[in-house]
Protein backbone atom coordinates (compact mmCIF):
# COMPACT_ATOMS: atom_id res chain seq x y z
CA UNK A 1 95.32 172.82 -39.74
CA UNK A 2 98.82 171.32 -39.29
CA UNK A 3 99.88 169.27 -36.60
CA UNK A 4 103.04 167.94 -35.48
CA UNK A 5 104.85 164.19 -36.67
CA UNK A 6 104.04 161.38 -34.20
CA UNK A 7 99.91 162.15 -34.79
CA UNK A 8 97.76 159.08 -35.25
CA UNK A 9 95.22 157.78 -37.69
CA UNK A 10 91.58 158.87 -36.71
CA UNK A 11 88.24 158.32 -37.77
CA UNK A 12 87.91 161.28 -40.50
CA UNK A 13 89.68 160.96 -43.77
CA UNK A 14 93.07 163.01 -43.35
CA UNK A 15 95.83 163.21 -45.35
CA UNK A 16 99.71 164.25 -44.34
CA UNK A 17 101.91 166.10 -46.81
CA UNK A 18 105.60 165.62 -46.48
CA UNK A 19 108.12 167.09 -49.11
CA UNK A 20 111.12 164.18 -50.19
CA UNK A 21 114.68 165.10 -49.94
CA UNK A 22 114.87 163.22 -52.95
CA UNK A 23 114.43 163.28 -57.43
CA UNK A 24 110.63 161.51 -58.07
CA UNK A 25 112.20 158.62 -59.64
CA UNK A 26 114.26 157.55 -56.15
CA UNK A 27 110.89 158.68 -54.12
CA UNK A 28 108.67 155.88 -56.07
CA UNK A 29 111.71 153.62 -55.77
CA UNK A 30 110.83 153.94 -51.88
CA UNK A 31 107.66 152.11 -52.32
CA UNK A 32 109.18 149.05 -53.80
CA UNK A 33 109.58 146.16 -51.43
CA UNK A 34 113.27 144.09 -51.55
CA UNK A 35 111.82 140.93 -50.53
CA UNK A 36 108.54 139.05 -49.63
CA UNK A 37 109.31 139.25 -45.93
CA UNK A 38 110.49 143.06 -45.31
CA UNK A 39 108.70 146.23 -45.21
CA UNK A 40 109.05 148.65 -48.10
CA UNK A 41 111.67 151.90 -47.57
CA UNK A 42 108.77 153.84 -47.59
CA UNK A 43 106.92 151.88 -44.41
CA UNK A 44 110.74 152.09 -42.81
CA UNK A 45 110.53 155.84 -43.39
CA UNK A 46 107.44 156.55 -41.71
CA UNK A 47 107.39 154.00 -38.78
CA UNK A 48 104.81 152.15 -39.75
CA UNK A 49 104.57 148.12 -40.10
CA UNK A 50 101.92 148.60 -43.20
CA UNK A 51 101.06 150.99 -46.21
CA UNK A 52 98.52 150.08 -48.42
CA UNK A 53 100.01 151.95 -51.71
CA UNK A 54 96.24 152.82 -53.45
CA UNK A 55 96.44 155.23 -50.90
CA UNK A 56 99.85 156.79 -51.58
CA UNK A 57 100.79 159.59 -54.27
CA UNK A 58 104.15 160.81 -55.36
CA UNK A 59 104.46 163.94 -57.58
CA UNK A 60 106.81 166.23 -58.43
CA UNK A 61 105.19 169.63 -56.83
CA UNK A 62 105.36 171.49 -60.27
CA UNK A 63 103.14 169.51 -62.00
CA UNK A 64 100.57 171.08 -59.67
CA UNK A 65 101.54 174.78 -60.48
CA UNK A 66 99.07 176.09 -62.61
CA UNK A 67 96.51 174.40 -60.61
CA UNK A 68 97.50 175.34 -57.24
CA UNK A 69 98.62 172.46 -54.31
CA UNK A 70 96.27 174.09 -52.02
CA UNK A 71 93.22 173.84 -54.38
CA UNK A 72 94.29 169.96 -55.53
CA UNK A 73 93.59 169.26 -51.37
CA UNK A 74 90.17 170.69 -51.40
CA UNK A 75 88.55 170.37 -54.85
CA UNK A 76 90.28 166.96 -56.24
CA UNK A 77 90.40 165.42 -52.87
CA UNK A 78 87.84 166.51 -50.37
CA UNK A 79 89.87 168.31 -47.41
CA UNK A 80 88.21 170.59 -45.96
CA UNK A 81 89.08 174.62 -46.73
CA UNK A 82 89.31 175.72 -43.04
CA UNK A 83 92.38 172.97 -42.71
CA UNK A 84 94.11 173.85 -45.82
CA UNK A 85 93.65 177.85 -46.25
CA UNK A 86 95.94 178.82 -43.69
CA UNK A 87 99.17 176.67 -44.90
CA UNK A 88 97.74 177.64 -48.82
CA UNK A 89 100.42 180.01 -49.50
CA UNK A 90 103.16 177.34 -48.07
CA UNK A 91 101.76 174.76 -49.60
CA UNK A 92 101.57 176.78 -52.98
CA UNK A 93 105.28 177.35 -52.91
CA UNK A 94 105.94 173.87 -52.43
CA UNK A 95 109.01 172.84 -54.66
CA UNK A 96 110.47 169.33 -55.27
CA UNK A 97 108.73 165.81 -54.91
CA UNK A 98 105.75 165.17 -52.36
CA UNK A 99 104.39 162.47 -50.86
CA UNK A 100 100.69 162.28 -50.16
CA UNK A 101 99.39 159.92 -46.98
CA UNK A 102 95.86 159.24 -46.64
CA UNK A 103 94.52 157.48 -43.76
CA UNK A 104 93.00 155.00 -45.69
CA UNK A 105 96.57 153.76 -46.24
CA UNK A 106 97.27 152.98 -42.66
CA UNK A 107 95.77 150.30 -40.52
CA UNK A 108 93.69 151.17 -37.43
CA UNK A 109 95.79 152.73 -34.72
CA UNK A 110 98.53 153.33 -36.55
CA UNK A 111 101.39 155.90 -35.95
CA UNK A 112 103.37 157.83 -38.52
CA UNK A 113 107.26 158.78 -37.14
CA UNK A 114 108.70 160.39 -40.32
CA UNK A 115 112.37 160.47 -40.71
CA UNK A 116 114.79 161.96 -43.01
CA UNK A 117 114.42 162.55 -46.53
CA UNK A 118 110.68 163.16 -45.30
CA UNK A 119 109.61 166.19 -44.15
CA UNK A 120 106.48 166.97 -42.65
CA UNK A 121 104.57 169.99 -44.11
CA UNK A 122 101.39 169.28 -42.70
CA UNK A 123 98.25 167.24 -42.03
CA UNK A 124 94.74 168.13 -43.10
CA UNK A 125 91.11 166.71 -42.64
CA UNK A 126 88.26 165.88 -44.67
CA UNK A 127 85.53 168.52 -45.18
CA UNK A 128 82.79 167.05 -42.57
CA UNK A 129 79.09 168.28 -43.15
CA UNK A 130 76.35 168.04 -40.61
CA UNK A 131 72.87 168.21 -41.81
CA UNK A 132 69.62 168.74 -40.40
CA UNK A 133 67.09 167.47 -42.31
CA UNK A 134 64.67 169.45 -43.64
CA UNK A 135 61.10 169.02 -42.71
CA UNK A 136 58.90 167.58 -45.31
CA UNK A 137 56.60 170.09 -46.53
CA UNK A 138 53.99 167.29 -48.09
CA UNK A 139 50.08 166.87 -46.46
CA UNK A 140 51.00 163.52 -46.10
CA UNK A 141 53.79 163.94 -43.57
CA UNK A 142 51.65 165.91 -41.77
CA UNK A 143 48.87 163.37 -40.29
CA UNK A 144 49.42 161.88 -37.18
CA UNK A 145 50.54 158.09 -37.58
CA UNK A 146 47.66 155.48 -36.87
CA UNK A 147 47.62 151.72 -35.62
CA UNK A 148 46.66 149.15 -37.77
CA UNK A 149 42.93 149.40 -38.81
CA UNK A 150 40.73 147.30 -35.97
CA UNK A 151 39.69 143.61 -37.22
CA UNK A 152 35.82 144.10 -38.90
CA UNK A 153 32.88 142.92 -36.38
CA UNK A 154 31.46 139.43 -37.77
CA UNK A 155 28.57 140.13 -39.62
CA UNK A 156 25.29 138.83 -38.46
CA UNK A 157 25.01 135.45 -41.26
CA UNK A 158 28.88 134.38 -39.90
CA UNK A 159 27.36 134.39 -36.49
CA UNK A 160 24.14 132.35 -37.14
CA UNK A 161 26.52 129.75 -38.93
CA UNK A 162 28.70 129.64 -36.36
CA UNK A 163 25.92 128.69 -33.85
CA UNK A 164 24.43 126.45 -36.63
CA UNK A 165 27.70 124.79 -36.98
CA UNK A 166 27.57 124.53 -33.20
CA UNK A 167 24.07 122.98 -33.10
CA UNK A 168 24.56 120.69 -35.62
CA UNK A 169 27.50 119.35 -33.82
CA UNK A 170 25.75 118.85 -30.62
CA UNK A 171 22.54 116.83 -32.01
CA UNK A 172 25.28 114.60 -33.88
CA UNK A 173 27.03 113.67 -30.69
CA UNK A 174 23.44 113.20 -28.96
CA UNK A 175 22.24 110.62 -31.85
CA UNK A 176 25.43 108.88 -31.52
CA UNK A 177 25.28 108.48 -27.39
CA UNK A 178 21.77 106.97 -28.06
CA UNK A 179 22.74 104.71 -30.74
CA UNK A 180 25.82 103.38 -28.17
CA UNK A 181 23.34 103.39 -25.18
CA UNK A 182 20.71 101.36 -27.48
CA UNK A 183 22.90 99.11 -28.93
């Protein structure tokens, strides 16, 4: 499922093929940064202010023959086979050096604007799988959810002691109001 240059990063893992004009050696030279403060010939190359190189691969095309391009996007790196089956045959016949972009390698909202040596072959998403889940075939996840169990009724000796307690009390605070009246 190609798309045209100019797309933007998105939430689903992606990656954009482009072929280099150029031998390997020069294309990983394009990654190298000339100073502290300036953006690598790569970034320049794409239009963007940040690459973070994990993310990056540069291969000569013919390493991948016996293997097949087409089957190194799906099996080795996840995309999904309804985006890469109809360039397969293009990307199969890919010749030269190749430059991999995932979008884990750009920052949020980021815009690729390739320019010569790059050329864009195409841009192809990440296998995504919806399940349902399954209902759980267990007696236990059957039963209908209770509360918490009710708090046990008092039992009949707690209750007497309780009023005990309670009388006991009482005729202490009587003796002691006829001790302060007597005295």
């Amino acid at each position: 499922m190609s798309e045209g240059p100019g797309f933007h990063k998105s939430s689903f893992r992606q990656v954009w093929v482009f072929g280099v004009d150029l031998p390997e050696p020069e294309a990983r030279a394009l990654l190298e940064y000339p100073d502290e403060d300036s953006r690598s010939p790569l970034e320049e190359l794409l239009g963007v202010s940040f690459l973070d190189e994990d993310f990056i691969e540069i291969f000569d095309a013919k390493s991948l023959a016996s293997y097949g391009f087409a089957h190194y996007l799906t099996e080795a790196n996840g995309m999904s086979e309804d985006s890469v089956s109809p360039d397969a045959a293009r990307l199969d016949a890919l010749e030269g050096t190749v430059l991999l972009v995932f979008s884990q390698a750009l920052r949020e909202g980021a815009a690729l604007e390739p320019r010569y040596p790059l050329q864009f072959v195409g841009s192809y998403r990440e296998a995504i799988e919806v399940r349902v889940p399954e209902p759980m075939p267990t007696e236990s996840a059957k039963g209908v959810l209770e509360g918490p169990a009710a708090k046990p009724r008092p039992s009949d000796a707690a209750i007497l002691g309780r009023v005990a307690t309670a009388a006991l009390i009482f005729l202490f605070a009587l003796v002691l109001l006829m001790v302060w009246i007597a005295g």
